[in-house]
PDB file of N, CA and C in Angstrom:
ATOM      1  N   UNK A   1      86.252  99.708  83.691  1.00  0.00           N
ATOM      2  CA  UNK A   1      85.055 100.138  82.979  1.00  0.00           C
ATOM      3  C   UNK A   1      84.730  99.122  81.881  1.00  0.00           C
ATOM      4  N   UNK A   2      83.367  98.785  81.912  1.00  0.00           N
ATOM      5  CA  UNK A   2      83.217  97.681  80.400  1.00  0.00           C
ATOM      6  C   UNK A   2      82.542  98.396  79.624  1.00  0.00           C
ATOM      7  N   UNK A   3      83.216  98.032  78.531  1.00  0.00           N
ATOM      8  CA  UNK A   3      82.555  98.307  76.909  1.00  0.00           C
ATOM      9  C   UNK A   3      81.235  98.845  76.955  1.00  0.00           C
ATOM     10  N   UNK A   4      80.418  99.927  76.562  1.00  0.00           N
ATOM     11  CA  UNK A   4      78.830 100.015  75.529  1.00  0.00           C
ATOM     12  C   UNK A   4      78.162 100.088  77.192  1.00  0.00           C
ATOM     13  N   UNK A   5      78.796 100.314  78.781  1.00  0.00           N
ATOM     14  CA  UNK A   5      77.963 100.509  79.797  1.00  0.00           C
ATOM     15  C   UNK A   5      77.781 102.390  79.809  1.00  0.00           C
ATOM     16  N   UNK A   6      76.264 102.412  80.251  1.00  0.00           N
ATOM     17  CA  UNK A   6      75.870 103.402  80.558  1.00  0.00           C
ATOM     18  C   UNK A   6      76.614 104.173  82.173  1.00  0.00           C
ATOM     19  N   UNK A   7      77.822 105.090  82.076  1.00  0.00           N
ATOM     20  CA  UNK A   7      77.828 105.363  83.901  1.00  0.00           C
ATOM     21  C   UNK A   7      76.921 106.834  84.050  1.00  0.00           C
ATOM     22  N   UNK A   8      76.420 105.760  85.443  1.00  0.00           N
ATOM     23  CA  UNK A   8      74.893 106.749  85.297  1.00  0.00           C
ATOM     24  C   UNK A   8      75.821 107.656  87.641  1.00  0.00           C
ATOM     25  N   UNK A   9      75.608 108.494  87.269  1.00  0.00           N
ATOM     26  CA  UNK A   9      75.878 109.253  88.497  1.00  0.00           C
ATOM     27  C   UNK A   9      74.266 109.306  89.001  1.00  0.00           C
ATOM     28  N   UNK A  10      73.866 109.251  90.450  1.00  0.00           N
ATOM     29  CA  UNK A  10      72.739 109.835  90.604  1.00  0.00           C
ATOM     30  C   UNK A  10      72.768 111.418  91.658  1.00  0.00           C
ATOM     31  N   UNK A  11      72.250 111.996  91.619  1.00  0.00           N
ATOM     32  CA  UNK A  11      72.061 113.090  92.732  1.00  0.00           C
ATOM     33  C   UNK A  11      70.368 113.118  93.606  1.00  0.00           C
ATOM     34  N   UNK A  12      70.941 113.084  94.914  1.00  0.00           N
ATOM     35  CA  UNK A  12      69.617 112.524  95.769  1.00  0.00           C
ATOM     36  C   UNK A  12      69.789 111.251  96.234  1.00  0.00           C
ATOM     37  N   UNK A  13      69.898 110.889  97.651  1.00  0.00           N
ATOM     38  CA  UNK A  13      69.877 109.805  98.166  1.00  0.00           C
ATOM     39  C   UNK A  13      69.091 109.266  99.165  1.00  0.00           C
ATOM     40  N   UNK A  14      67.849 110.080  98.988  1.00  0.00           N
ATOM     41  CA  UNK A  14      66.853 110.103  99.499  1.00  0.00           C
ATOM     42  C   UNK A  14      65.440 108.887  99.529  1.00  0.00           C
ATOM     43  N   UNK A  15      64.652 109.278  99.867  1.00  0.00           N
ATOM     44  CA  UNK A  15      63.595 108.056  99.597  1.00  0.00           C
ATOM     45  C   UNK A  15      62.851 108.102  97.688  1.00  0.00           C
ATOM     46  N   UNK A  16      63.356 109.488  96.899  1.00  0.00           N
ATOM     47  CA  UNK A  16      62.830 109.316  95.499  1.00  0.00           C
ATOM     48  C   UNK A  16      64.188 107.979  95.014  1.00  0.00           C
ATOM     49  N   UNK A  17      65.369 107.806  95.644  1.00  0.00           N
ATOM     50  CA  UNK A  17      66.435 106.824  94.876  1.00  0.00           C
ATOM     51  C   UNK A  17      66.508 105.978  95.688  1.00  0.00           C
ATOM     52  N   UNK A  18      65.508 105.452  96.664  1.00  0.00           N
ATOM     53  CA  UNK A  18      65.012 104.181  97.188  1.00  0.00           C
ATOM     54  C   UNK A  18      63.879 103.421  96.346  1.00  0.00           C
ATOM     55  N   UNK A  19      63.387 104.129  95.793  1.00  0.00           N
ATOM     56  CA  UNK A  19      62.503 103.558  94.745  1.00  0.00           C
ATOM     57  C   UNK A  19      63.280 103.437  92.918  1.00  0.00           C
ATOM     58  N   UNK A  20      64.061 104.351  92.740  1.00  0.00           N
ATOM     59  CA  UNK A  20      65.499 103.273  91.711  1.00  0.00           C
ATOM     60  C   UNK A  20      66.359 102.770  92.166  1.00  0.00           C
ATOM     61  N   UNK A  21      66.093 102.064  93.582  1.00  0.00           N
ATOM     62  CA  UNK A  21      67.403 101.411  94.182  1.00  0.00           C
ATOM     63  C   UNK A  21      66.831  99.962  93.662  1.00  0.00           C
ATOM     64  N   UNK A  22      65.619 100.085  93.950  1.00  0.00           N
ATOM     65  CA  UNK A  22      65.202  98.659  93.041  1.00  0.00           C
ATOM     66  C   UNK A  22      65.019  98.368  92.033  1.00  0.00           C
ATOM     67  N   UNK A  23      64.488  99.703  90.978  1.00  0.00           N
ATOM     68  CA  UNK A  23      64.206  99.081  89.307  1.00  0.00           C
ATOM     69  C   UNK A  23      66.194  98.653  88.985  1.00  0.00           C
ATOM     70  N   UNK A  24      66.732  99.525  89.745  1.00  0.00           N
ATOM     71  CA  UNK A  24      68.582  99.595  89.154  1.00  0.00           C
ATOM     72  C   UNK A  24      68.414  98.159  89.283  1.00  0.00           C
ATOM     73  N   UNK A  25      68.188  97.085  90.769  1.00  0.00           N
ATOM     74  CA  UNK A  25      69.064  96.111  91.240  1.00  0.00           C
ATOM     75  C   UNK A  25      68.039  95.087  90.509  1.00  0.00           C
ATOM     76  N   UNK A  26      66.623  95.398  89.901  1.00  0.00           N
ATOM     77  CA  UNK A  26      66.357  94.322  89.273  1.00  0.00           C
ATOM     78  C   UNK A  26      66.718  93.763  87.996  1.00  0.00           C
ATOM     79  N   UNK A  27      66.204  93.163  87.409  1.00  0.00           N
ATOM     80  CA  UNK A  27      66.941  92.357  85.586  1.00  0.00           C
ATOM     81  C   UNK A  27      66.025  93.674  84.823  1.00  0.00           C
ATOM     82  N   UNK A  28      65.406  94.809  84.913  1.00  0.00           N
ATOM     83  CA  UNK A  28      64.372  95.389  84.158  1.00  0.00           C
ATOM     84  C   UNK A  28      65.848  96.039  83.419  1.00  0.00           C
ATOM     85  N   UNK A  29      66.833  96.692  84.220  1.00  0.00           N
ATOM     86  CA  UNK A  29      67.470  97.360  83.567  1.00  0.00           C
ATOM     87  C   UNK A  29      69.363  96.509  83.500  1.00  0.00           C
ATOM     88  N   UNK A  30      69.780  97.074  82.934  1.00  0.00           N
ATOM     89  CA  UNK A  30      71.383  96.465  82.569  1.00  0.00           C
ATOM     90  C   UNK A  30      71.928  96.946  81.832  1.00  0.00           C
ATOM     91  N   UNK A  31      73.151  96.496  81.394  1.00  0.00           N
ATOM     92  CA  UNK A  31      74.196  97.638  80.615  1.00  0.00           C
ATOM     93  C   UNK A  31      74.458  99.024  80.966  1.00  0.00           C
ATOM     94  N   UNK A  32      74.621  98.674  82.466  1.00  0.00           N
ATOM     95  CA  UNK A  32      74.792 100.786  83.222  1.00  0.00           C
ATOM     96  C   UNK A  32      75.613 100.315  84.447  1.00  0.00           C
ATOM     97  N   UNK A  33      75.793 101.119  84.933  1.00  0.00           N
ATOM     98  CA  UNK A  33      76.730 101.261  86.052  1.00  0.00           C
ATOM     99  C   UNK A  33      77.229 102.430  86.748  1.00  0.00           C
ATOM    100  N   UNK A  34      76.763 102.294  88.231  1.00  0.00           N
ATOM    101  CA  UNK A  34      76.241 103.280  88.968  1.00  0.00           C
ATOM    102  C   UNK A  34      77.771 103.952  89.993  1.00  0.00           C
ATOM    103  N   UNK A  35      78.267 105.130  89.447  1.00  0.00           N
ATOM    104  CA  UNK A  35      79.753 105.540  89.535  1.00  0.00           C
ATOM    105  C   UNK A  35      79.745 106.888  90.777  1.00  0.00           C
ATOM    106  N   UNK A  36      78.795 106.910  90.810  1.00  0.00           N
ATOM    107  CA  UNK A  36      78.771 108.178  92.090  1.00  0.00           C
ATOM    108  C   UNK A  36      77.272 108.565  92.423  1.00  0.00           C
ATOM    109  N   UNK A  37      76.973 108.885  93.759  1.00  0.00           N
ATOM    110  CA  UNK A  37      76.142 109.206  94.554  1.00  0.00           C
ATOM    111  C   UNK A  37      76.223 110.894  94.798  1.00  0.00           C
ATOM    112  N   UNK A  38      75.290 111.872  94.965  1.00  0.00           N
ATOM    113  CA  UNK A  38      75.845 112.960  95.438  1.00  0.00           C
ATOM    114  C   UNK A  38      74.322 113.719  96.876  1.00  0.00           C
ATOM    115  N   UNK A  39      74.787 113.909  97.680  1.00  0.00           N
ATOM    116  CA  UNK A  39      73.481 113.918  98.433  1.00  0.00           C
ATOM    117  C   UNK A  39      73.599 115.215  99.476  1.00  0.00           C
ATOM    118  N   UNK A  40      73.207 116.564  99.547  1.00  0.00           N
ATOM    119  CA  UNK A  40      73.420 116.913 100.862  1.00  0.00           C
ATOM    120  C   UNK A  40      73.844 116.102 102.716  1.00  0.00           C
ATOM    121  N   UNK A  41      73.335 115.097 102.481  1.00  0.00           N
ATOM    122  CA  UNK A  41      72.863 114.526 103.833  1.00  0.00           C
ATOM    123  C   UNK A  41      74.202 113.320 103.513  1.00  0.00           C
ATOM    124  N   UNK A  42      75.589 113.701 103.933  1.00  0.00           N
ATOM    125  CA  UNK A  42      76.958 112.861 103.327  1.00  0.00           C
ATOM    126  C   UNK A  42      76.701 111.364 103.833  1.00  0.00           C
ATOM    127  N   UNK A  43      75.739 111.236 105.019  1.00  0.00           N
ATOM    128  CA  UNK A  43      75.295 109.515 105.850  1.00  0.00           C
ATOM    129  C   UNK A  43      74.300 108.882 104.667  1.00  0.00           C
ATOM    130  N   UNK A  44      73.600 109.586 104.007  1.00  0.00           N
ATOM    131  CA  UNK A  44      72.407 109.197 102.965  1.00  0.00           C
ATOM    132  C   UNK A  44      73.726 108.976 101.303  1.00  0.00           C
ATOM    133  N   UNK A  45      74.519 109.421 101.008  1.00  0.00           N
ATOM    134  CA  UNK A  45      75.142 109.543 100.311  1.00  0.00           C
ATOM    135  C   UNK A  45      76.064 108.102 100.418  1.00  0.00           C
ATOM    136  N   UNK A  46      76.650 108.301 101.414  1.00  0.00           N
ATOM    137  CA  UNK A  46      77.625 106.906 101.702  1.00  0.00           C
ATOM    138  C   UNK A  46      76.814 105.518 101.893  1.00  0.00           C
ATOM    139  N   UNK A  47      75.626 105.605 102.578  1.00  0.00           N
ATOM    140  CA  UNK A  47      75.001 104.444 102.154  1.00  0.00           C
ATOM    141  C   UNK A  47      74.758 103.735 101.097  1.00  0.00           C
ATOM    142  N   UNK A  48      73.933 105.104 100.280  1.00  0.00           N
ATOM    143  CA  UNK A  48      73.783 104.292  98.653  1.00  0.00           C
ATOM    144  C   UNK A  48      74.762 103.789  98.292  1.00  0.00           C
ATOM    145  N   UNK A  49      75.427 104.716  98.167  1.00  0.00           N
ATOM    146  CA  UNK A  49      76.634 104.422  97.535  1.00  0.00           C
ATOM    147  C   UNK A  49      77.641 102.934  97.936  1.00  0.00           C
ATOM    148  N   UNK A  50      77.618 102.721  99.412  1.00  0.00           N
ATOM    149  CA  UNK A  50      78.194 101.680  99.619  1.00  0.00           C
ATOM    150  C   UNK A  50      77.379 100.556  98.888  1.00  0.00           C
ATOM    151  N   UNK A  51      76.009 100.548  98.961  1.00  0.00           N
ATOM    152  CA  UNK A  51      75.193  99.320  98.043  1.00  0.00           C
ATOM    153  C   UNK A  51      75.847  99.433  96.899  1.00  0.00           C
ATOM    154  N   UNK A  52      76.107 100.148  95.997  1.00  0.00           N
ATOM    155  CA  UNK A  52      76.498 100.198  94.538  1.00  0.00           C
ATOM    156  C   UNK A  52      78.162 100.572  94.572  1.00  0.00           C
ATOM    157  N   UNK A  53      78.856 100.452  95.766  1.00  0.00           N
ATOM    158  CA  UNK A  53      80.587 100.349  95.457  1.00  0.00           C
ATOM    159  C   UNK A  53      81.088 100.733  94.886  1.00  0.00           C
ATOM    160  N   UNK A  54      80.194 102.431  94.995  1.00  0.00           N
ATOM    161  CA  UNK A  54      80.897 103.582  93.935  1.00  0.00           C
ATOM    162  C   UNK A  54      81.279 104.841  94.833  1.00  0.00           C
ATOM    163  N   UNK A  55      81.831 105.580  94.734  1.00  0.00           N
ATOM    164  CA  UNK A  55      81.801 106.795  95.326  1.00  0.00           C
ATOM    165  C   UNK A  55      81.087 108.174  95.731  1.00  0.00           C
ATOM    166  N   UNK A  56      81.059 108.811  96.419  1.00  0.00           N
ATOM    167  CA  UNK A  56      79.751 109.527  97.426  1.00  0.00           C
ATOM    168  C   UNK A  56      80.393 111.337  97.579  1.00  0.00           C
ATOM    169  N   UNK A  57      79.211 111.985  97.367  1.00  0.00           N
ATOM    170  CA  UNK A  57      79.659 113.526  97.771  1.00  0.00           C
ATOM    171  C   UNK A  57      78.710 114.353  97.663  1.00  0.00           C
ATOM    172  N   UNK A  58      79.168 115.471  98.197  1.00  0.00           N
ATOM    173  CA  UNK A  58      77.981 116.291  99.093  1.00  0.00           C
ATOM    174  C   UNK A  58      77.810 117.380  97.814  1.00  0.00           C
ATOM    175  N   UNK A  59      79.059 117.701  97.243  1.00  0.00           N
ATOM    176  CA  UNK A  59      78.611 118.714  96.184  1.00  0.00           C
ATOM    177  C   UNK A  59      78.601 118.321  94.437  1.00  0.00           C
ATOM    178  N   UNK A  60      77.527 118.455  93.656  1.00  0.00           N
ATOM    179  CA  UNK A  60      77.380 118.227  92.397  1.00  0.00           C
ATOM    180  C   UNK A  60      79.148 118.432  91.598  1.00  0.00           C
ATOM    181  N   UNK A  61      79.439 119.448  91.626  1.00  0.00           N
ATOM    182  CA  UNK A  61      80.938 119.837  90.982  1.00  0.00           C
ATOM    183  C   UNK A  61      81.585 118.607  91.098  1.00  0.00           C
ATOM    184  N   UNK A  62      82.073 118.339  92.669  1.00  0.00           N
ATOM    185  CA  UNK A  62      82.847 117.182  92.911  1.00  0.00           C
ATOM    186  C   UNK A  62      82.353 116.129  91.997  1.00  0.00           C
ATOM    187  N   UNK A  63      80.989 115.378  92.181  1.00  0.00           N
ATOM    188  CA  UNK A  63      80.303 114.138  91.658  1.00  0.00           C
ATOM    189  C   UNK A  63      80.861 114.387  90.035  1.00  0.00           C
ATOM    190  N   UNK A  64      80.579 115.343  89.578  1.00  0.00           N
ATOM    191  CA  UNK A  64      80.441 115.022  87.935  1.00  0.00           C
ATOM    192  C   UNK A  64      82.302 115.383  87.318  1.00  0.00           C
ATOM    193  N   UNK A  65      83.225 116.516  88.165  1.00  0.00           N
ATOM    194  CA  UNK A  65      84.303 116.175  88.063  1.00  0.00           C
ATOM    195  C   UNK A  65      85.521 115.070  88.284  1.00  0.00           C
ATOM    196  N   UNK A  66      84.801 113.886  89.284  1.00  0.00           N
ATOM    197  CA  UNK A  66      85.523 113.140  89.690  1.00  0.00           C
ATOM    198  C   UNK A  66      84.988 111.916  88.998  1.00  0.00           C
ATOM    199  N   UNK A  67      83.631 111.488  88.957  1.00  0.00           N
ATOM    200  CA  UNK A  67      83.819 110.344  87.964  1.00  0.00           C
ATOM    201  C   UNK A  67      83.311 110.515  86.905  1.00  0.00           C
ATOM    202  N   UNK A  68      83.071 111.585  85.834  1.00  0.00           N
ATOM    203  CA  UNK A  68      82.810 111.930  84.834  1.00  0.00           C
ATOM    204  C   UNK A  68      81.403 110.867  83.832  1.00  0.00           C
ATOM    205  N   UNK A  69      80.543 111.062  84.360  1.00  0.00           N
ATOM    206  CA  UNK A  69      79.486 110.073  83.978  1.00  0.00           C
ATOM    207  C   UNK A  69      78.726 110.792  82.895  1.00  0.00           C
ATOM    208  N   UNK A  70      78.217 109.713  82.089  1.00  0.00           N
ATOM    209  CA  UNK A  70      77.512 109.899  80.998  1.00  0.00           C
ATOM    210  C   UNK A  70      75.984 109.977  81.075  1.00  0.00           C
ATOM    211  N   UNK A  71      75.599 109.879  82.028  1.00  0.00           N
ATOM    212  CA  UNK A  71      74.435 110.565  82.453  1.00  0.00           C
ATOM    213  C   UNK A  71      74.053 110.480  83.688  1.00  0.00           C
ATOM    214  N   UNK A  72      73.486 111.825  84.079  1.00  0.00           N
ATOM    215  CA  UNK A  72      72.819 112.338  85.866  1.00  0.00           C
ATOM    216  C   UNK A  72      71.395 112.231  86.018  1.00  0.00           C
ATOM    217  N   UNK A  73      71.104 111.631  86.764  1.00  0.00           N
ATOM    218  CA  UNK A  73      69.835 111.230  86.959  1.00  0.00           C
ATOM    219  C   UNK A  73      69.614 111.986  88.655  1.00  0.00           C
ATOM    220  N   UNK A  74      68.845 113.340  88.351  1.00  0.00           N
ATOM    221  CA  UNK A  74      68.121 114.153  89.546  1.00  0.00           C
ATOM    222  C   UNK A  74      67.030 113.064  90.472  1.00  0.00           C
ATOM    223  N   UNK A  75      67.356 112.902  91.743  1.00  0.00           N
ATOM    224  CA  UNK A  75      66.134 112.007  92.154  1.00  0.00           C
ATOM    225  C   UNK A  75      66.277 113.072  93.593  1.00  0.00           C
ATOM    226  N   UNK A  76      65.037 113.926  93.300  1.00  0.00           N
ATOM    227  CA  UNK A  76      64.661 114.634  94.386  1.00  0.00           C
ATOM    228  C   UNK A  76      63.477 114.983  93.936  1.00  0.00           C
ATOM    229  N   UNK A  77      62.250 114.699  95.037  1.00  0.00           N
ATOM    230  CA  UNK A  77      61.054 115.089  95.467  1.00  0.00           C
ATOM    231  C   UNK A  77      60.849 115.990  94.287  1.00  0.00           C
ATOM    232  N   UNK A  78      59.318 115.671  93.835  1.00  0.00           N
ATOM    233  CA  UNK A  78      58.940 117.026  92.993  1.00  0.00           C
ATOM    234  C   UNK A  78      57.978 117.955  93.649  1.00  0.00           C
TER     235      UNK A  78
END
């Protein structure tokens, strides 16, 4: 873990966190780091997640008990 980084968990691995799959991977944002995925759909989950080489799961409990992140970012359809 480095110093003063934001770990940001997301929930939703859908097409709303295909559209922060890019503001994340461009220079707009930095100092964060992306520690878990959580998605009904566990194939949509493991993908993201393999892009960002963090860990993946189907239920919220698991995601926020296992890598304990400092902030959740909901990305599902409004």
């Amino acid at each position: 873990m480095r110093p003063n980084i934001i770990r940001i968990a997301l929930i939703g691995a859908g097409r709303v966190a295909k559209h922060y799959q890019y503001i994340f991977d461009s220079d707009v944002c930095n100092s964060f780091e992306i520690v878990g995925i959580c998605d009904i759909d566990k194939n949509a989950a493991f993908e993201l997640a393999n892009h960002w080489e963090c860990e993946h799961f189907t239920k919220i409990e698991d995601l926020i008990t296992s890598v304990n992140p400092d902030l959740v970012i909901i990305l599902t359809p409004s």
